[in-house]
PDB file of N, CA and C in Angstrom:
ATOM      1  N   UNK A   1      15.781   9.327 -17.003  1.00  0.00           N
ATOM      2  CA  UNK A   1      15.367   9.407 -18.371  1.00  0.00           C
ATOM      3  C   UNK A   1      14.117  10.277 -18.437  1.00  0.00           C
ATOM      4  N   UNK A   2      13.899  11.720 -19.305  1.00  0.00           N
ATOM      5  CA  UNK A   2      13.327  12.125 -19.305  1.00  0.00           C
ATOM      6  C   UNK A   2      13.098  12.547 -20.822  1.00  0.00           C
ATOM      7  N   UNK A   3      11.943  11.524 -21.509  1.00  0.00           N
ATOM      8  CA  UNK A   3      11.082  11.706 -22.937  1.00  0.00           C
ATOM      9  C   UNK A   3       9.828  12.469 -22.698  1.00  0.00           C
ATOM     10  N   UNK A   4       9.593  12.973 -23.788  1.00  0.00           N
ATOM     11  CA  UNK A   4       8.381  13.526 -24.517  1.00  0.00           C
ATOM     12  C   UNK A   4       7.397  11.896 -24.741  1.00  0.00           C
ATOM     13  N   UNK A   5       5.960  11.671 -24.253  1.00  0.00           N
ATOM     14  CA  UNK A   5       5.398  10.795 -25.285  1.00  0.00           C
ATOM     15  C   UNK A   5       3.871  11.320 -25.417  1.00  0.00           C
ATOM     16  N   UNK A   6       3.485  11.423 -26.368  1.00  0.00           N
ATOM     17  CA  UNK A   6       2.022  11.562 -26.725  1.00  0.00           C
ATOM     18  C   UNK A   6       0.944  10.973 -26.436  1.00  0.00           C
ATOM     19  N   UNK A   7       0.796  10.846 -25.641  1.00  0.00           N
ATOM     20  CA  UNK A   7      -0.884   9.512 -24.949  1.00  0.00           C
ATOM     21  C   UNK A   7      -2.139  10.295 -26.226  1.00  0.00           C
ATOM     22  N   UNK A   8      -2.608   9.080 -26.202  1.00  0.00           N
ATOM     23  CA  UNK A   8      -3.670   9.210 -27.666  1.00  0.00           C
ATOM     24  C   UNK A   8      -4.416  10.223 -26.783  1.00  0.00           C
ATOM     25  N   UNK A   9      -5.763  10.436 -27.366  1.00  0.00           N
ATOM     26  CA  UNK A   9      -6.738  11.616 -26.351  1.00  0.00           C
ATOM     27  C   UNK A   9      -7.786  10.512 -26.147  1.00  0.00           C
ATOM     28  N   UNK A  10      -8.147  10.406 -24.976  1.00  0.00           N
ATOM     29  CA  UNK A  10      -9.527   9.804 -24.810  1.00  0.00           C
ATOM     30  C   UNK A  10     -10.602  10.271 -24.630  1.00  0.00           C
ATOM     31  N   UNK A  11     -11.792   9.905 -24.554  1.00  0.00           N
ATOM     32  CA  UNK A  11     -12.635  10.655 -24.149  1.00  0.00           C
ATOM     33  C   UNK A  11     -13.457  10.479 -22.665  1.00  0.00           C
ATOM     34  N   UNK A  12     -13.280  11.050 -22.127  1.00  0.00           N
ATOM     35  CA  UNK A  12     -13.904  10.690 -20.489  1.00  0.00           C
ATOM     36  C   UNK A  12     -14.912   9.480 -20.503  1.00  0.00           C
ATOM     37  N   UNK A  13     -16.206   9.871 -21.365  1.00  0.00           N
ATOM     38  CA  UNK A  13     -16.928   8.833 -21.803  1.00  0.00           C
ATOM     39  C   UNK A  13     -16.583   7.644 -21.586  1.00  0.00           C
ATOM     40  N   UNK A  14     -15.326   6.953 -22.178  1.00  0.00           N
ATOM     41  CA  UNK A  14     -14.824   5.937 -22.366  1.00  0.00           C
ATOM     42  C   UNK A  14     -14.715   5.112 -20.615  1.00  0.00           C
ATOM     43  N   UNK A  15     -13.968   5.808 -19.829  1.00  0.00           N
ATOM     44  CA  UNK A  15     -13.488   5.239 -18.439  1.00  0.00           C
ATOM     45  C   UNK A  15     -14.852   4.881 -18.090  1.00  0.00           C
ATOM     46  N   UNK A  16     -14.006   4.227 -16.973  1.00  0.00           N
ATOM     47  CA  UNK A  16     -15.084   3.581 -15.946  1.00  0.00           C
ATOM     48  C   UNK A  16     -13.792   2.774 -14.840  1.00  0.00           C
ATOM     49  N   UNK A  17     -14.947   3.457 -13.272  1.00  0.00           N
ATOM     50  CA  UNK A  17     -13.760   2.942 -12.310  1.00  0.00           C
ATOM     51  C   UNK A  17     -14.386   1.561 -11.517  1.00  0.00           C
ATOM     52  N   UNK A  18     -13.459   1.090 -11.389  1.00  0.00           N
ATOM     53  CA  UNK A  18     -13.018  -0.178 -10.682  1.00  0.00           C
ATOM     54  C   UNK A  18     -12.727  -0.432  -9.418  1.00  0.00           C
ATOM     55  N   UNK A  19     -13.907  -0.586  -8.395  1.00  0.00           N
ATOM     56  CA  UNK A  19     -12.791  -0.435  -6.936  1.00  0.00           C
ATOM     57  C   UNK A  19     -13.610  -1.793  -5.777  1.00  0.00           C
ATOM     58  N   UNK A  20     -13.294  -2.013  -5.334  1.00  0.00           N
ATOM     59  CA  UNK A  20     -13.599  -3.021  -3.905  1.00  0.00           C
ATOM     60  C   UNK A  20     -14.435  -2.873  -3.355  1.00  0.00           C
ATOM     61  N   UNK A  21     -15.657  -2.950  -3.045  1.00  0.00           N
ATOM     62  CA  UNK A  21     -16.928  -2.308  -2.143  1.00  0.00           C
ATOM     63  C   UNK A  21     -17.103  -3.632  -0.984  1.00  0.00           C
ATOM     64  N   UNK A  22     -16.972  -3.113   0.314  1.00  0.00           N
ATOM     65  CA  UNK A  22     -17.340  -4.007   1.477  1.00  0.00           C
ATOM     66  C   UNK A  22     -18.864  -4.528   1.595  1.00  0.00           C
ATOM     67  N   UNK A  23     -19.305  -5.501   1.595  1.00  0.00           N
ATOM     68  CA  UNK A  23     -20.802  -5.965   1.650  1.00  0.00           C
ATOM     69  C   UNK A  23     -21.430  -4.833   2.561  1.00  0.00           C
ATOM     70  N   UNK A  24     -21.170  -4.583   3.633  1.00  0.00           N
ATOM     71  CA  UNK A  24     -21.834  -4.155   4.743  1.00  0.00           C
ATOM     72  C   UNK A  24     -22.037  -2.427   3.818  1.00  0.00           C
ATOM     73  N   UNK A  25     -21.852  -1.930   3.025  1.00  0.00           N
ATOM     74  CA  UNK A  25     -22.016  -0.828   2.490  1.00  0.00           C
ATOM     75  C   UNK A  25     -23.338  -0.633   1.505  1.00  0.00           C
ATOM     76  N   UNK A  26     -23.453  -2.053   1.669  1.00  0.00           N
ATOM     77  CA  UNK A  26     -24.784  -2.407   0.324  1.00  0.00           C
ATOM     78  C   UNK A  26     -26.041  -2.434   0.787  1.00  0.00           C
ATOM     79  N   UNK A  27     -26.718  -2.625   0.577  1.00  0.00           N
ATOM     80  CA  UNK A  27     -28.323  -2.637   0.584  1.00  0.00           C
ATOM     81  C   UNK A  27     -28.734  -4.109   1.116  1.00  0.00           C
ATOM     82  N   UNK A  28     -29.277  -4.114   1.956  1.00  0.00           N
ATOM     83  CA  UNK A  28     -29.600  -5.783   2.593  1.00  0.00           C
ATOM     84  C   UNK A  28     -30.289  -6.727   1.433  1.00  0.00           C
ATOM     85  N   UNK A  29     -31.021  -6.260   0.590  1.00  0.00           N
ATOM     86  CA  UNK A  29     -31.208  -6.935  -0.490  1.00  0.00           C
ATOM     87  C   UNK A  29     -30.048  -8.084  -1.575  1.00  0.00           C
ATOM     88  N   UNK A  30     -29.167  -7.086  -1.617  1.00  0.00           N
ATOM     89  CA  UNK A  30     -27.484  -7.400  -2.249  1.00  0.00           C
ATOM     90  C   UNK A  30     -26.716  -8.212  -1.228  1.00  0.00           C
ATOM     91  N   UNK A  31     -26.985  -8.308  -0.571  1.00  0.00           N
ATOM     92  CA  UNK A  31     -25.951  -9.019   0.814  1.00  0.00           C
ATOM     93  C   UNK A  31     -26.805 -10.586   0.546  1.00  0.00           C
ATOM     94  N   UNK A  32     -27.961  -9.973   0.471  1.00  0.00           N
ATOM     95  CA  UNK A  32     -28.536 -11.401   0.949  1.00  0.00           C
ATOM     96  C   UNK A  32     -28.158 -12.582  -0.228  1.00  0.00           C
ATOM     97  N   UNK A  33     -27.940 -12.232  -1.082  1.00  0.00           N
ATOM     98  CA  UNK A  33     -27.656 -12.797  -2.607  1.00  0.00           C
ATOM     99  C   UNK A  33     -26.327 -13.148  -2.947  1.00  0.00           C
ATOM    100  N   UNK A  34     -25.290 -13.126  -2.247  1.00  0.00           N
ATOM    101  CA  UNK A  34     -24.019 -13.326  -1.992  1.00  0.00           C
ATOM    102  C   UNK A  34     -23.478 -13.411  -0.329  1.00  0.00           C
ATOM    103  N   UNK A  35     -24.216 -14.179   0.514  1.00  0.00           N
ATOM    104  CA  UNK A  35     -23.706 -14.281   1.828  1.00  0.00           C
ATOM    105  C   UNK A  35     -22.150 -14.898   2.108  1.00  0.00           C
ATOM    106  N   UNK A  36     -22.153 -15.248   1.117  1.00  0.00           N
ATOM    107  CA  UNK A  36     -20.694 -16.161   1.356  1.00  0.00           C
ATOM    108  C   UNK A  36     -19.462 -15.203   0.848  1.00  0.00           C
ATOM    109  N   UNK A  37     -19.858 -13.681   0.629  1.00  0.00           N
ATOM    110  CA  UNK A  37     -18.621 -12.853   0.115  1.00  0.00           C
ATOM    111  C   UNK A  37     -18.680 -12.200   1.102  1.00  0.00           C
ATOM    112  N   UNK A  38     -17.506 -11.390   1.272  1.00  0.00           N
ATOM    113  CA  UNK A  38     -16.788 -10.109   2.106  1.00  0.00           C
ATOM    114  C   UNK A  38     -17.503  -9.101   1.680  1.00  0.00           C
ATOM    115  N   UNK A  39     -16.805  -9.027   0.357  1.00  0.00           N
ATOM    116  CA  UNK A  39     -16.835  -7.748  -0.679  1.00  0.00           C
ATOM    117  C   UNK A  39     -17.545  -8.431  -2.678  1.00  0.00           C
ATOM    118  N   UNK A  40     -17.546  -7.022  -2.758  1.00  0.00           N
ATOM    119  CA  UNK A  40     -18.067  -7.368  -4.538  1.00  0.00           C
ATOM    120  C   UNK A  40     -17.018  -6.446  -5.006  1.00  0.00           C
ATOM    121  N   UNK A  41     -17.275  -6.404  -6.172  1.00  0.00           N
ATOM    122  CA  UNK A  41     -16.530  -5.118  -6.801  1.00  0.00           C
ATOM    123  C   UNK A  41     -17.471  -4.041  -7.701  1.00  0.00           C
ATOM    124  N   UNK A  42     -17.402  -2.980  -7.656  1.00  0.00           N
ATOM    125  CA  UNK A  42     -18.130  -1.503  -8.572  1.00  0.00           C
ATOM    126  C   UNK A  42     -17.699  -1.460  -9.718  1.00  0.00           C
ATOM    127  N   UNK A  43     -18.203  -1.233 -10.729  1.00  0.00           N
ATOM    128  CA  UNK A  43     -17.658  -0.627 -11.534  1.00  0.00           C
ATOM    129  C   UNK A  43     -18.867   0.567 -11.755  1.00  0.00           C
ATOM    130  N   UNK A  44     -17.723   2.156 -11.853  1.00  0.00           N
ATOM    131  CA  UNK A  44     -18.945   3.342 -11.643  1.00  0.00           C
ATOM    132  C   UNK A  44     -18.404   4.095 -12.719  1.00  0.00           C
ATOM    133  N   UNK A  45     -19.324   4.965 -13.178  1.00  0.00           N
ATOM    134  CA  UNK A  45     -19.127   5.656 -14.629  1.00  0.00           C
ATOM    135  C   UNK A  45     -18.200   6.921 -14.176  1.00  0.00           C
ATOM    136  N   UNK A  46     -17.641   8.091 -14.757  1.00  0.00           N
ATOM    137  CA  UNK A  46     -16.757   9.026 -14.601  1.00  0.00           C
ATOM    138  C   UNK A  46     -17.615   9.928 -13.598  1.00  0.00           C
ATOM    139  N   UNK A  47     -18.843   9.712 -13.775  1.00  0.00           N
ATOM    140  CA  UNK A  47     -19.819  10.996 -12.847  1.00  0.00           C
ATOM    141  C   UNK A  47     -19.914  10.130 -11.540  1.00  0.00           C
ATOM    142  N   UNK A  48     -19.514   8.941 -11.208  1.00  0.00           N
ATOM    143  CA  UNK A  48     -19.850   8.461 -10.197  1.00  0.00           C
ATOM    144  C   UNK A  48     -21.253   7.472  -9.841  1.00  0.00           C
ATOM    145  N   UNK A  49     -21.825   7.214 -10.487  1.00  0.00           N
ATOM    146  CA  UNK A  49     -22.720   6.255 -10.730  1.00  0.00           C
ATOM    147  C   UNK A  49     -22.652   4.585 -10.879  1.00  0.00           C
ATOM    148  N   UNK A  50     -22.730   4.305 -10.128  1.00  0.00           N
ATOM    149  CA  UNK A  50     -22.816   2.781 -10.351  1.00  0.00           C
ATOM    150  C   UNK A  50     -23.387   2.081 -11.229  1.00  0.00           C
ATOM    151  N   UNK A  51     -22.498   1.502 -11.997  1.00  0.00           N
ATOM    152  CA  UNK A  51     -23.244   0.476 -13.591  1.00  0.00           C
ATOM    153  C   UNK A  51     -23.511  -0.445 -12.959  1.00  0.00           C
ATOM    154  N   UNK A  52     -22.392  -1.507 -12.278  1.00  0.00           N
ATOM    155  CA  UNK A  52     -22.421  -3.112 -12.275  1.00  0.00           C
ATOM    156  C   UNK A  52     -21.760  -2.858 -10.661  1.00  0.00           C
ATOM    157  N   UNK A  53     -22.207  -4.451 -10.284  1.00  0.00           N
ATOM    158  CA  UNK A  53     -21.762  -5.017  -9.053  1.00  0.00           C
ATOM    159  C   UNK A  53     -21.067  -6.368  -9.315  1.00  0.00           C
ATOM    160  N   UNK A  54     -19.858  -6.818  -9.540  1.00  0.00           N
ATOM    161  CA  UNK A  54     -19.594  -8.435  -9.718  1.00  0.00           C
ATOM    162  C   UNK A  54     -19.142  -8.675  -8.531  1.00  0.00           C
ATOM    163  N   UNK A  55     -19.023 -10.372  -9.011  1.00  0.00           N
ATOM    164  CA  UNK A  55     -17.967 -10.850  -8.077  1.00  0.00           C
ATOM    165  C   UNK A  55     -16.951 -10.711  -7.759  1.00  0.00           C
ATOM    166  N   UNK A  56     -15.929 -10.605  -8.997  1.00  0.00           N
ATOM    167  CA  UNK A  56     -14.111 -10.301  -8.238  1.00  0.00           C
ATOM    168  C   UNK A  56     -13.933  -8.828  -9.942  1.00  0.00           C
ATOM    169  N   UNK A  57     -12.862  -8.792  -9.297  1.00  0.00           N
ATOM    170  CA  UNK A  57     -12.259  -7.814 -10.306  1.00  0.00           C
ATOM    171  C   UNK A  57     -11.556  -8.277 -11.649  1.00  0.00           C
ATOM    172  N   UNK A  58     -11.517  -9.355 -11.292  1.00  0.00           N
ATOM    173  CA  UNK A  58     -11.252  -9.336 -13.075  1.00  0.00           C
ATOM    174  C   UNK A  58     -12.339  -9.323 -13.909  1.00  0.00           C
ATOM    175  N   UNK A  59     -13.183  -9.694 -13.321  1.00  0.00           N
ATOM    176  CA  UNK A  59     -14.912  -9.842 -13.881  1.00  0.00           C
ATOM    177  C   UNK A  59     -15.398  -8.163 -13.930  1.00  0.00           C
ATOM    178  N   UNK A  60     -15.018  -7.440 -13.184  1.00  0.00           N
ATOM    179  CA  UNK A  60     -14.955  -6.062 -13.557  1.00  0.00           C
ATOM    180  C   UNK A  60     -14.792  -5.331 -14.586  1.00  0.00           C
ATOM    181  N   UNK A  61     -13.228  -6.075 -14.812  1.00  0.00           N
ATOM    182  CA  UNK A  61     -12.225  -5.295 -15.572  1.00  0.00           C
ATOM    183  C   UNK A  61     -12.764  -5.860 -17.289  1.00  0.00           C
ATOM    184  N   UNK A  62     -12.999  -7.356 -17.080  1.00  0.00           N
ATOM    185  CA  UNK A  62     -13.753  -8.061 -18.718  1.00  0.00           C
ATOM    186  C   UNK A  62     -15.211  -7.296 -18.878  1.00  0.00           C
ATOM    187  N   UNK A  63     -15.874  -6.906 -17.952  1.00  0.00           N
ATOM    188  CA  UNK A  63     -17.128  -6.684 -18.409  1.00  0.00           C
ATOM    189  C   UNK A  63     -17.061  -4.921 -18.803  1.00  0.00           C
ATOM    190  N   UNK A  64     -15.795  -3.879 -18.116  1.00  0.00           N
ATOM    191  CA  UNK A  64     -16.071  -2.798 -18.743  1.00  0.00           C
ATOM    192  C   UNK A  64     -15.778  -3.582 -20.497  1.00  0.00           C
ATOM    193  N   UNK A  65     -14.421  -3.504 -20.544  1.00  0.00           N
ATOM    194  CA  UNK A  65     -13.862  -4.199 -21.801  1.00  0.00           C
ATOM    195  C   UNK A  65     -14.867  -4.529 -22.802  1.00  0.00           C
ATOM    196  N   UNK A  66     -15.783  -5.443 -22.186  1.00  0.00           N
ATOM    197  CA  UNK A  66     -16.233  -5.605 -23.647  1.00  0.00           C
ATOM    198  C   UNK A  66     -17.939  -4.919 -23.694  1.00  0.00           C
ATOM    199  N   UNK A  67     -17.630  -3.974 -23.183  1.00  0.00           N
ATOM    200  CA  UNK A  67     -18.871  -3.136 -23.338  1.00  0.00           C
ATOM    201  C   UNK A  67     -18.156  -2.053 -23.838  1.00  0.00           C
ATOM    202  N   UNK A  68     -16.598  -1.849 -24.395  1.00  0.00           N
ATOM    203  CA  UNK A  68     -15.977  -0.956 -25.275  1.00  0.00           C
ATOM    204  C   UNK A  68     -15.747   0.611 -23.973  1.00  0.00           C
ATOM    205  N   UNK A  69     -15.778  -0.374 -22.555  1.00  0.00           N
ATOM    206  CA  UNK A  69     -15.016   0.957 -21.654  1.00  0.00           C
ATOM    207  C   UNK A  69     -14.002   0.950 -21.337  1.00  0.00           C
ATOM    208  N   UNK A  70     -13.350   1.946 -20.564  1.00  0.00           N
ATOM    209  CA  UNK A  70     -11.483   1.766 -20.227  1.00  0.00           C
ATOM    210  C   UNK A  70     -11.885   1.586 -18.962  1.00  0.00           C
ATOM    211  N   UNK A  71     -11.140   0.335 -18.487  1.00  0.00           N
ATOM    212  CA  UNK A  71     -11.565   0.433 -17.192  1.00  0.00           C
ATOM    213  C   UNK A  71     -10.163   0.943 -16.105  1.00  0.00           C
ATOM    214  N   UNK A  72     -10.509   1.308 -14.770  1.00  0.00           N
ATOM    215  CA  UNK A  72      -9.018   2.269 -14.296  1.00  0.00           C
ATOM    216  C   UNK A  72      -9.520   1.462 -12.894  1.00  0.00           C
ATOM    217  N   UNK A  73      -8.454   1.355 -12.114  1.00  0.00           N
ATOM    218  CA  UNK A  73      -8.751   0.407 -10.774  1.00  0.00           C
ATOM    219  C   UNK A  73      -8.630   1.796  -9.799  1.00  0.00           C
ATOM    220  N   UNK A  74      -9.117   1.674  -8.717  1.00  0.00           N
ATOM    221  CA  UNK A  74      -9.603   2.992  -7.860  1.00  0.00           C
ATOM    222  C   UNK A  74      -9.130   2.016  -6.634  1.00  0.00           C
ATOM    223  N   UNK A  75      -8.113   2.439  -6.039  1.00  0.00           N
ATOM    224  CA  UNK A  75      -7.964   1.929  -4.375  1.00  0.00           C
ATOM    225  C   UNK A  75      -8.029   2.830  -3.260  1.00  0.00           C
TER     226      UNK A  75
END
């Protein structure tokens, strides 16, 4: 099956990525404050910048959301 469909236009602005970060990548400060995790999760703006650090990814995915971002999962 091969359609035509129109995806609205977004604006880059909008995204924000979503991906898995291993503790040991972080800053000993950040480790020390969550010893009992593996990993956190990023969420980083389109230029690559880090906004937020949570706990799991759905907490990722709610906090771009309701700060009115698209959030996109990065593996």
């Amino acid at each position: 099956m091969n359609m035509k469909h129109e995806f609205p236009q977004m604006s880059d602005g909008n995204i924000v990525y979503v991906r898995r970060v291993d503790l040991d990548e972080l800053p000993d400060e950040v480790r020390e404050q969550v010893p009992e995790l593996d990993s956190l999760y990023a969420v980083h703006g389109v230029d690559g910048q880090r906004l937020a650090l949570v706990r799991d990814r759905n907490l990722a995915f709610v906090l771009a959301r309701q700060n009115e971002l698209e959030p996109v999962s990065v593996h």
